[in-house]
Protein backbone atom coordinates (compact mmCIF):
# COMPACT_ATOMS: atom_id res chain seq x y z
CA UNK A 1 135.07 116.14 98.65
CA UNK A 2 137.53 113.45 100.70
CA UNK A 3 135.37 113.90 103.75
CA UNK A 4 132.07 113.22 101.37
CA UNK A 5 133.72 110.30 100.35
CA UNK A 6 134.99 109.15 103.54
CA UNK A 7 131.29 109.36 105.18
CA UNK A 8 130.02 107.80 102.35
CA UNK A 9 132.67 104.34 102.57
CA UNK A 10 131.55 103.85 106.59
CA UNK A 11 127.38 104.77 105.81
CA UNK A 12 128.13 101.65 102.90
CA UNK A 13 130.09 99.53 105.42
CA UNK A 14 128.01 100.19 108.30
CA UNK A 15 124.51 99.79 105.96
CA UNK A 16 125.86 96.35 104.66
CA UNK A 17 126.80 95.34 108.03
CA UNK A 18 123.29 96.07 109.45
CA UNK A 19 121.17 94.81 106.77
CA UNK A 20 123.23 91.77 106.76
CA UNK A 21 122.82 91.07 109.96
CA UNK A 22 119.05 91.96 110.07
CA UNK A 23 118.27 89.66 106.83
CA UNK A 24 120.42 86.45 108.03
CA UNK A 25 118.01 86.39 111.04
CA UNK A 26 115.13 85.91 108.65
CA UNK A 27 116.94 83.78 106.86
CA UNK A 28 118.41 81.52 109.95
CA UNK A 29 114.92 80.95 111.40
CA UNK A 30 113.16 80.10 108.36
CA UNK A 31 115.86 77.60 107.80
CA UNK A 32 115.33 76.46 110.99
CA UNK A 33 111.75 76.18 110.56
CA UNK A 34 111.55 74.02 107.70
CA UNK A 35 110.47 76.98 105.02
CA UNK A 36 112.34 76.70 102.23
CA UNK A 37 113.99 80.19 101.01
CA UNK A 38 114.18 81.16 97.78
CA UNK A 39 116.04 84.63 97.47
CA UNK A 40 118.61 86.57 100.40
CA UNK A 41 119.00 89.90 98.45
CA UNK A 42 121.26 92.74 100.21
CA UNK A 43 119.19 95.98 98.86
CA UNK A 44 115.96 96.08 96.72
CA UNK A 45 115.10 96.81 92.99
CA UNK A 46 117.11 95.32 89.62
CA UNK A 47 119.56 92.66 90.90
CA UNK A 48 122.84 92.93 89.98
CA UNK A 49 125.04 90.00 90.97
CA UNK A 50 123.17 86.46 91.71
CA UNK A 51 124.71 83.29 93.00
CA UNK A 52 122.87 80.09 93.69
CA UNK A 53 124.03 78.41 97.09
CA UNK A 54 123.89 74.42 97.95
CA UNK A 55 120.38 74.63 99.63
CA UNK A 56 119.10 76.61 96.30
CA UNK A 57 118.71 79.72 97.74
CA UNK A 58 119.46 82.60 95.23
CA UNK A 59 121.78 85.07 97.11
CA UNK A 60 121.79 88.36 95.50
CA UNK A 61 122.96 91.74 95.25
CA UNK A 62 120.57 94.67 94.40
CA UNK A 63 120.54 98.10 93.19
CA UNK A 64 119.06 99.88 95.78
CA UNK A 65 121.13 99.16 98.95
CA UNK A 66 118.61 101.03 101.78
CA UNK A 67 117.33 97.66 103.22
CA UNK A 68 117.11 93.67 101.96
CA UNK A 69 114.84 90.76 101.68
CA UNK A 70 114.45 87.12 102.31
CA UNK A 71 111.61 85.77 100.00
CA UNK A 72 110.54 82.48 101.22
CA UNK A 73 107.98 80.04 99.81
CA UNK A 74 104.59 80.79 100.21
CA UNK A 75 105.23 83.62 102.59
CA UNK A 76 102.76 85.91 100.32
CA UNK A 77 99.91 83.93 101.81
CA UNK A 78 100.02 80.98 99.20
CA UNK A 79 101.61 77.75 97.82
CA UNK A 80 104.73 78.03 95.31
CA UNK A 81 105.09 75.35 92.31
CA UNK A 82 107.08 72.32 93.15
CA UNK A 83 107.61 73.53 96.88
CA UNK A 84 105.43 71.10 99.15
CA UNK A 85 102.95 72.88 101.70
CA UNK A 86 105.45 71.57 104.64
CA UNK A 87 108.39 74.38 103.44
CA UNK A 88 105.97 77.06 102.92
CA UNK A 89 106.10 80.46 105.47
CA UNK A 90 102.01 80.28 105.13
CA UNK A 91 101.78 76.48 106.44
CA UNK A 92 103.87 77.30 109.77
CA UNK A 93 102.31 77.55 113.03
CA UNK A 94 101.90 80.92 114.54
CA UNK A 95 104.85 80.69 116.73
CA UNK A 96 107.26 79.61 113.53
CA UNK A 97 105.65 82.55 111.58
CA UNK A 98 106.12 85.21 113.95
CA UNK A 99 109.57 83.60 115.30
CA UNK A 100 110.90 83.89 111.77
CA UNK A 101 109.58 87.79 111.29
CA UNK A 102 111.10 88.42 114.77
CA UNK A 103 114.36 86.98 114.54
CA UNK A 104 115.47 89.83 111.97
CA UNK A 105 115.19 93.15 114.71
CA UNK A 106 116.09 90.24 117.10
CA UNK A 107 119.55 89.49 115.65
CA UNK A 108 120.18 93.94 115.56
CA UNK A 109 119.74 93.85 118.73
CA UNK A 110 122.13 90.84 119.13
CA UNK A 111 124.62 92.27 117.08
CA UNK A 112 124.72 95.45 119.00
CA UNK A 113 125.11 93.07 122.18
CA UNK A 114 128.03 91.67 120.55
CA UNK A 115 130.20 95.00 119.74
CA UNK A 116 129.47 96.56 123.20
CA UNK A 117 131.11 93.21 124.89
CA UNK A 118 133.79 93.62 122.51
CA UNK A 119 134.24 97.70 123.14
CA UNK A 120 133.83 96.58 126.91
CA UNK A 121 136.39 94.34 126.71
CA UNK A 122 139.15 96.19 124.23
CA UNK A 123 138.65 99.47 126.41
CA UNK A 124 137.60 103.11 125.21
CA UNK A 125 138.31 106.49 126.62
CA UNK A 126 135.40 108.24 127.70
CA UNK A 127 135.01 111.88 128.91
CA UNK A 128 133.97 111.94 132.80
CA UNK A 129 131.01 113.98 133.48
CA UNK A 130 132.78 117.04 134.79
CA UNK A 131 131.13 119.98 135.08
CA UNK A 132 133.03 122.74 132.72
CA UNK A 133 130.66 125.42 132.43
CA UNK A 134 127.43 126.50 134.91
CA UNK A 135 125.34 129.17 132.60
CA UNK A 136 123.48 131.99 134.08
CA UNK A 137 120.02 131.14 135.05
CA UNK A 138 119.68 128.49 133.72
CA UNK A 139 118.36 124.91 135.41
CA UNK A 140 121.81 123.78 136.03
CA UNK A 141 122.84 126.82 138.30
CA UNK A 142 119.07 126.82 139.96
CA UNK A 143 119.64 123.86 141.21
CA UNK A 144 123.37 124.36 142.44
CA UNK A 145 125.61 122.47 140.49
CA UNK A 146 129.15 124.41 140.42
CA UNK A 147 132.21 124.16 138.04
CA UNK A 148 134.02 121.17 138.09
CA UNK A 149 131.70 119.12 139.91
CA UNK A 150 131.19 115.45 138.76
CA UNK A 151 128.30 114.00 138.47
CA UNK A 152 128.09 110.27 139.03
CA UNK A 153 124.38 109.68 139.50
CA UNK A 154 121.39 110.09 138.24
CA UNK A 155 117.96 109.30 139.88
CA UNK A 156 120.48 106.58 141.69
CA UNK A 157 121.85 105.06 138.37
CA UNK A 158 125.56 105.53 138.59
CA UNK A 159 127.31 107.05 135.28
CA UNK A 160 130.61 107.04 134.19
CA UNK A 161 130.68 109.42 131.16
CA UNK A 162 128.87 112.25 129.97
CA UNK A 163 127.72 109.87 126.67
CA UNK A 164 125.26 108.24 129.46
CA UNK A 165 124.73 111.01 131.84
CA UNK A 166 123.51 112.81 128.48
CA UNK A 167 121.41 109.76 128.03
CA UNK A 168 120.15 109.75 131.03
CA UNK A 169 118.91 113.07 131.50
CA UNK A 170 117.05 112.89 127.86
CA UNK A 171 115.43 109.86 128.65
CA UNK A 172 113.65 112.53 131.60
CA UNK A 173 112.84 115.71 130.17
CA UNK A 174 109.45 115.93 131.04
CA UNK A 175 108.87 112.81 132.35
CA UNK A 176 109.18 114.11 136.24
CA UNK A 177 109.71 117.43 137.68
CA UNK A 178 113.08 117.07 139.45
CA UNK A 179 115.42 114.79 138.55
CA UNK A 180 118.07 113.88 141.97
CA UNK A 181 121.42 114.15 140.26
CA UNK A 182 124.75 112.73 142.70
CA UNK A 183 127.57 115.15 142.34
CA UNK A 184 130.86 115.37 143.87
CA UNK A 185 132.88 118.46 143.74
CA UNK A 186 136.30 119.15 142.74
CA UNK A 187 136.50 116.88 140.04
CA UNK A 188 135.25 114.27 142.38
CA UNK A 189 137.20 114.35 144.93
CA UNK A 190 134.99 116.28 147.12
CA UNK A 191 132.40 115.45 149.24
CA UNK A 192 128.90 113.80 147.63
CA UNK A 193 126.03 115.46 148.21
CA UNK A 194 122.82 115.52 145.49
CA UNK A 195 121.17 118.00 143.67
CA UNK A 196 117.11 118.46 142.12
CA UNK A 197 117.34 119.54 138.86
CA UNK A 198 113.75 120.41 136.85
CA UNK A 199 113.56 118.97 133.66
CA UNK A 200 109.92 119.70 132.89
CA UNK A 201 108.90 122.15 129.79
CA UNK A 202 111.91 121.40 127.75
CA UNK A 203 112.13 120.57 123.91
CA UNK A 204 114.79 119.13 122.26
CA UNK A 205 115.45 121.07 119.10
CA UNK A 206 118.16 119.98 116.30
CA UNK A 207 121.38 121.66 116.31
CA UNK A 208 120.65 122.12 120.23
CA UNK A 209 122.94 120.19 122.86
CA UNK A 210 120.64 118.43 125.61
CA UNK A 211 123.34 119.80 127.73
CA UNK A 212 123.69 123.18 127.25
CA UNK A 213 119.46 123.12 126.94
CA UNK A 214 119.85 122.43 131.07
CA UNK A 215 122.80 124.52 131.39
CA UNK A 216 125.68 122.10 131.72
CA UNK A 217 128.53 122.51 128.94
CA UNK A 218 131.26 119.36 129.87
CA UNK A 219 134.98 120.05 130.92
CA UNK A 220 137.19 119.44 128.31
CA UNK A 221 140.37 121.05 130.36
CA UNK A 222 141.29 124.43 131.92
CA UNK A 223 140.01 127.04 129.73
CA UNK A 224 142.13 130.21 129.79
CA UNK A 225 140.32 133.64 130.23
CA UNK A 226 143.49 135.67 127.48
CA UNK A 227 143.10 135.87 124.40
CA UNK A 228 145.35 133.14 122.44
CA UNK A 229 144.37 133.95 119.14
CA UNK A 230 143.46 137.10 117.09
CA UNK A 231 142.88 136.17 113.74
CA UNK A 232 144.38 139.21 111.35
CA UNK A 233 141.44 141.18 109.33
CA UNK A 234 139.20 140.14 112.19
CA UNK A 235 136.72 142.17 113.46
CA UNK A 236 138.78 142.01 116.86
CA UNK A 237 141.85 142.67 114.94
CA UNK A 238 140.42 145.79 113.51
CA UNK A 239 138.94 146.77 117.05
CA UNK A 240 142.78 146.49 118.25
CA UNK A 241 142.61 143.58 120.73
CA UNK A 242 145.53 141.45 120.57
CA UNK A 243 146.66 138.30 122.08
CA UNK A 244 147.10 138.73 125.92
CA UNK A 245 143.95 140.26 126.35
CA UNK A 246 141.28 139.63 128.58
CA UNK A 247 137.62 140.57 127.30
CA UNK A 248 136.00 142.13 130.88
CA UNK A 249 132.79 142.90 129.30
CA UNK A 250 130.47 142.48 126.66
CA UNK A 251 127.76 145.92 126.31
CA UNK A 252 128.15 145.76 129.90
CA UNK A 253 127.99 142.79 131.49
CA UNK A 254 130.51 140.96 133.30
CA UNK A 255 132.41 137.69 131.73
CA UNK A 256 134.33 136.27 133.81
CA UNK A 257 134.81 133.25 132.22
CA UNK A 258 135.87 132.58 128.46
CA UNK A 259 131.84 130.89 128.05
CA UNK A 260 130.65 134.06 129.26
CA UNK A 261 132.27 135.89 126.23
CA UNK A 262 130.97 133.22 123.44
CA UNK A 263 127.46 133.81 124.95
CA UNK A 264 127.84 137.69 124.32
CA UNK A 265 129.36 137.52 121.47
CA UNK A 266 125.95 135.07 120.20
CA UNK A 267 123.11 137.53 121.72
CA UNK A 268 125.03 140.74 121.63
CA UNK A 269 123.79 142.26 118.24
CA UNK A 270 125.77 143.53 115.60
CA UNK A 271 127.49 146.04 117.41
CA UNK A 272 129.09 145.30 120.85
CA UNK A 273 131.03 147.67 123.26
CA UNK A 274 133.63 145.70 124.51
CA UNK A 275 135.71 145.92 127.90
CA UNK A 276 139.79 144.79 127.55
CA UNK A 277 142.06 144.33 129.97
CA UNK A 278 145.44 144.94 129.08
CA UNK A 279 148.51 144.78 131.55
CA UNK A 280 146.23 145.85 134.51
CA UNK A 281 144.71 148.52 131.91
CA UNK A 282 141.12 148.64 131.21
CA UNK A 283 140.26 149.78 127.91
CA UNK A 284 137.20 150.27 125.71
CA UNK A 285 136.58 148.99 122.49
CA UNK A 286 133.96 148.51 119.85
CA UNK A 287 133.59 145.68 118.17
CA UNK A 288 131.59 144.77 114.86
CA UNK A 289 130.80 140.85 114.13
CA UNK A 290 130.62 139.09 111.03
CA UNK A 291 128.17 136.67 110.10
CA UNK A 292 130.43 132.97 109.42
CA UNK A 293 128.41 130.26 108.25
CA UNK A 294 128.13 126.73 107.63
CA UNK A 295 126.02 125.62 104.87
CA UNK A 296 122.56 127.20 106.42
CA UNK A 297 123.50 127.32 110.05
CA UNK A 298 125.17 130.91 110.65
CA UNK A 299 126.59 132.53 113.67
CA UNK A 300 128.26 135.97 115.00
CA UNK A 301 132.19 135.65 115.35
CA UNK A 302 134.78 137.95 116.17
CA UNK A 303 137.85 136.51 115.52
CA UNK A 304 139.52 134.98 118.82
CA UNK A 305 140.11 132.12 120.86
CA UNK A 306 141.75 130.37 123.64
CA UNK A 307 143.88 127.54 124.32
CA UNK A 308 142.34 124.58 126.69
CA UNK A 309 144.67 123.34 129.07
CA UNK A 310 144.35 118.89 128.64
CA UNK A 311 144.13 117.96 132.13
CA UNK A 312 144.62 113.87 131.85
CA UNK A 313 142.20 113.37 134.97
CA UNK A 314 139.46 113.98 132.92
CA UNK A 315 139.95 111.37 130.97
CA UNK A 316 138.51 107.53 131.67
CA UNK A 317 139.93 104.15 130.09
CA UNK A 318 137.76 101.46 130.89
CA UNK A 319 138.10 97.81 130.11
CA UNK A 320 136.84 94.65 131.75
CA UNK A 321 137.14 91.04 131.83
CA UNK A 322 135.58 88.79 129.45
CA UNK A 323 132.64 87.81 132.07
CA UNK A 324 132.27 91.56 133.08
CA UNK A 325 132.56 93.29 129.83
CA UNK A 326 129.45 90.59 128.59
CA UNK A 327 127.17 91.55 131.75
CA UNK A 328 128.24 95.25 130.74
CA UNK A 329 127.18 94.78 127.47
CA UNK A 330 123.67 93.49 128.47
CA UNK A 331 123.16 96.70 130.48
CA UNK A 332 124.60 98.85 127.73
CA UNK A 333 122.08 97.12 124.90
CA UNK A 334 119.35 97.47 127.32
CA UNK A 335 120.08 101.59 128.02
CA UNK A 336 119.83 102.05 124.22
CA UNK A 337 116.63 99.76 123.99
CA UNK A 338 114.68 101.82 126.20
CA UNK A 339 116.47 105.43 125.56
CA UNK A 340 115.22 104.81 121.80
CA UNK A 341 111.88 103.79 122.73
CA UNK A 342 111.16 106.75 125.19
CA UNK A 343 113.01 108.62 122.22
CA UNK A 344 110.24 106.92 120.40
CA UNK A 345 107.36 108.20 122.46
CA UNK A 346 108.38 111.79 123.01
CA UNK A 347 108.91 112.24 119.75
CA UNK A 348 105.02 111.20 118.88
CA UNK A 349 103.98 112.82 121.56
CA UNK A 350 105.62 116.14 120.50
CA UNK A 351 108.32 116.73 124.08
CA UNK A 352 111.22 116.13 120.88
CA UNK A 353 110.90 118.04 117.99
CA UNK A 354 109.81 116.32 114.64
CA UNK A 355 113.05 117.98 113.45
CA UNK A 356 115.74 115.51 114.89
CA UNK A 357 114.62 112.88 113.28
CA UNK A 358 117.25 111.76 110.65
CA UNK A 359 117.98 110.27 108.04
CA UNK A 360 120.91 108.52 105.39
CA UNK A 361 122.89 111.57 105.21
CA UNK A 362 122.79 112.35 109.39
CA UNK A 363 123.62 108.67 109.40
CA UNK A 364 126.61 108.96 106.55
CA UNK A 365 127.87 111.56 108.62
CA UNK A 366 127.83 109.99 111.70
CA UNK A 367 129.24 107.44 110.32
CA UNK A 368 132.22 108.87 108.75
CA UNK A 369 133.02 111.18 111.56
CA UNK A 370 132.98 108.39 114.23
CA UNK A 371 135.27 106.37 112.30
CA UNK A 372 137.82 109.35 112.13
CA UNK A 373 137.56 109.06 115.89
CA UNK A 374 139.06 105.23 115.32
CA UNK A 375 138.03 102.00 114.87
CA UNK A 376 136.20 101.43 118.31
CA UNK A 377 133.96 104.93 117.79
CA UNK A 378 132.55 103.35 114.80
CA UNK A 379 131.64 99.89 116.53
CA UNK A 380 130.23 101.87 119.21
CA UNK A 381 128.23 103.89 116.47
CA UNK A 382 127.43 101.13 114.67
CA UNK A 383 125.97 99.30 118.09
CA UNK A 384 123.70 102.24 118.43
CA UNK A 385 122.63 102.31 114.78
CA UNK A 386 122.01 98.75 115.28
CA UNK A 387 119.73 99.21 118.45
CA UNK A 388 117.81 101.80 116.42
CA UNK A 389 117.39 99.78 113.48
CA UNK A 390 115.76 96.48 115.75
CA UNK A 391 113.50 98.68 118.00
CA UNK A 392 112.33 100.86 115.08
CA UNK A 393 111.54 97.89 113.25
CA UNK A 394 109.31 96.27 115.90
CA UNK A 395 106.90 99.55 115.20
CA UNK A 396 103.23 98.25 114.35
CA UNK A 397 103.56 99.75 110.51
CA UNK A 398 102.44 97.61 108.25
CA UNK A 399 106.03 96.62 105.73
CA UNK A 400 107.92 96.59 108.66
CA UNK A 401 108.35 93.27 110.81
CA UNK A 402 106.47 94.75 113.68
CA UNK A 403 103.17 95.31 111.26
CA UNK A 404 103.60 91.69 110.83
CA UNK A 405 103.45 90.62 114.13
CA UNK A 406 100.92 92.30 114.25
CA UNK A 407 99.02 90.57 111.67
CA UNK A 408 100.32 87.31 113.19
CA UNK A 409 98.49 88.62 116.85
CA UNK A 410 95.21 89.23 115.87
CA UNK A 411 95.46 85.69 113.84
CA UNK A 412 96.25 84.35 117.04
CA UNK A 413 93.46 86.32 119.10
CA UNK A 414 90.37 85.76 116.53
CA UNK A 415 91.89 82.47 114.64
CA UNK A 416 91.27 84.64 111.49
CA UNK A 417 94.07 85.84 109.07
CA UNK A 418 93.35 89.67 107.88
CA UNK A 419 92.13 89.13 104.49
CA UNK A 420 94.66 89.55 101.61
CA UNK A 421 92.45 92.88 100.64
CA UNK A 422 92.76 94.11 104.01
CA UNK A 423 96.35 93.53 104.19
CA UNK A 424 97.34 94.87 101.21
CA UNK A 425 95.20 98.42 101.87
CA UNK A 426 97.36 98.44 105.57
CA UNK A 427 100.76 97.92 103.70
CA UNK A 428 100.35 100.07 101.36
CA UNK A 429 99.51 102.89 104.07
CA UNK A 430 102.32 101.44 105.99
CA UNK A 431 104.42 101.97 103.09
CA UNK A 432 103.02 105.56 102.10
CA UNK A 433 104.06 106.54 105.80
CA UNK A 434 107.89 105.58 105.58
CA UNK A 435 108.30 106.58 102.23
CA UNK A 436 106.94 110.18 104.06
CA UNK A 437 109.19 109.64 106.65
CA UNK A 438 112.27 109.19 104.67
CA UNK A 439 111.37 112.07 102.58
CA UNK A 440 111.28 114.03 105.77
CA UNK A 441 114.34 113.07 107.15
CA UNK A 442 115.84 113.55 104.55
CA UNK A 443 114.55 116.98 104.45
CA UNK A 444 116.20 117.55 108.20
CA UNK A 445 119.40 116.09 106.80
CA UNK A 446 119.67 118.96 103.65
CA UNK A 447 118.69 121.46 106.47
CA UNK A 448 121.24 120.67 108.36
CA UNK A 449 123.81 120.57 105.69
């Protein structure tokens, strides 16, 4: 209930934020235009607060807060009463018309610009991209990549965390075969040498780490291979094994490594035979799992688990100058720019699956649980929320700003406006496919639940 309520304070803060922004770049350069606006409403539907400012512009608060609107004279295609043709959106040249429609993705993208210079230059701690786990044929160990390797390049593009190595390696599944990744072992302090991983064939599912699809699970510290915790009416507990343990093996095979024993535990059926070793004592066990879920998603447990040692090395606090943390900022806007718009593409062309696309309650979440992270988390989220919001809305769909640039370009190209008939057919299709859109994601997000 609290944590419901938490999400949904930050998706509200972080909405009104973004539409805000979006909707005062409409409004800016139509003021700066000459065309005279006549409403800035912050969500659609029955208004609920109005205030009229100096310039006469009605600023208003609406029902429905999933989106906004500046309505501006003429901008339907006509003349309004007592406005002269000079201040309406349908009188301005093509360059006004489509600078005013552009400027609201435009200033999303700006914003996002904005809070990466200022997380650049307050600092965050970031996770180096250590290697903490190499699984068992997968990619990661065919191409040689060992524990506690870091990886500080890919395809020649130096990283600093696994947020962008992740990023990174998304924006390439199946966009090339092997993908040169720069490694340096023992937490970095070994020698460099590089690695060809394959990235071809691979679909990005929801609920599925990018990651662990290649092989790779990050280091969070030194994971211990005993038993730290038996939880009492476990099935472990029942089976006998008790803190101090070490599992050996799982219906046979070998783990070695605390990963090794999650993994068996996941695939090993409902009934697994179970190696322990006890004070140089091997003995045999058989355990039972239960079924634990959460909401639909539900998984095999036992009933144990280790400690993970913090080692403080893996850790990265990065801050920079005023000048720096602005040129980083450029770089980091541009990353999310074209990681959404491959995003984009291999989702419509079917290498992601349809299923990770989300929608307000994904976006509540996210929103709530980076902000219980702290106050820099949320910028961060909200930077990449804001990204998303600009590109997505320079998509050719008729109702969003991209369909009407679009519009505007073929004006320019056959100096012939679509007629209003022809326009209004396109928008509402436009509008038929993100109303099905929304109603899908919003499917995902109940799934997910």
């Amino acid at each position: 209930m609290l944590s419901g309520l938490w999400n949904l304070i930050f998706f509200a803060l972080a909405l009104g934020i973004l539409i805000s922004f979006h909707e005062l770049g409409h409004y800016l350069a139509a003021r700066w235009c000459g065309v005279r606006v006549l409403r800035f409403s912050l969500g659609f539907g029955p208004i609920l607060y109005k205030r009229i400012l100096k310039n006469g512009c009605e600023f208003a608060l609406s029902a429905i807060p999933l989106g906004g609107y500046v309505k501006m004279a003429g901008e339907g295609g006509g003349e309004e009463a007592a406005v002269p043709k000079s201040e309406c959106f349908a009188y301005k040249s093509l360059k006004q018309r489509a600078l005013i429609i552009a400027a609201g993705p435009a200033f999303n993208i700006v914003l996002a610009f904005v809070l990466y210079a200022l997380i650049n230059f307050v600092g965050v701690s970031v996770l180096r991209p250590v290697v903490g786990d190499v699984i068992p044929g997968s990619r990661a160990e065919a191409a040689g990549l060992m524990l506690y390797d870091e990886i500080v390049a890919v395809d020649g593009k130096d990283v600093d965390s696994w947020n962008v190595t992740a990023m990174l390696l998304v924006e390439r599944f199946n966009d090339q075969d092997k993908v040169e990744l720069g490694v340096r072992s023992d937490l970095g302090t070994g020698a460099p040498r590089n690695v060809l991983i394959s990235l071809s064939g691979l679909t990005l599912s929801p609920q599925q780490n990018p990651l662990q699809l290649i092989g790779l699970r990050p280091c969070a510290g030194k994971v211990s291979d005993r038993l730290t915790r038996v939880e009492p009416g476990s099935p472990a507990y029942n089976a006998g094994l008790e803190t101090g343990d070490r599992i050996v093996s799982v219906n046979g095979k070998a783990t070695p490594s605390w990963y090794r024993v999650q993994d068996a535990v996941a695939s090993g059926g409902s009934r697994l035979n179970v190696q322990v070793e006890r004070d140089g004592v091997i003995y045999q066990s058989e355990i039972f799992p239960e079924q634990r879920c959460e909401g639909q998603h539900c998984r095999p447990v036992i009933g144990v688990g280790v400690d993970i040692e913090p080692m403080a090395e893996l850790m990265r606090i990065k801050s920079y100058g005023p000048v720096d943390a602005v040129v980083k900022a450029a770089a980091d806007t541009g990353r999310m720019s074209l990681f959404i718009i491959s995003s984009t593409y291999k989702l419509i062309s079917g290498q992601i699956s349809a299923d990770n696309i989300s929608g307000p309650i994904a976006i509540a979440k996210g929103a709530g649980q980076s902000a219980s992270f702290g106050f820099i988390f949320f910028l961060s989220f909200l930077a990449a929320i804001s990204v998303n919001l600009g590109i997505l809305n320079l998509l050719p769909i008729p109702v969003l700003d991209g369909g009407q640039l679009l519009f505007i370009a073929y004006e320019g190209i056959t100096g012939l406006k679509p007629s209003p008939k022809v326009q209004y057919a396109l928008s509402l299709i436009g509008f038929a496919l993100i109303i099905a859109l929304s109603l899908f994601a919003v499917f995902n997000d109940l799934k997910a639940l």
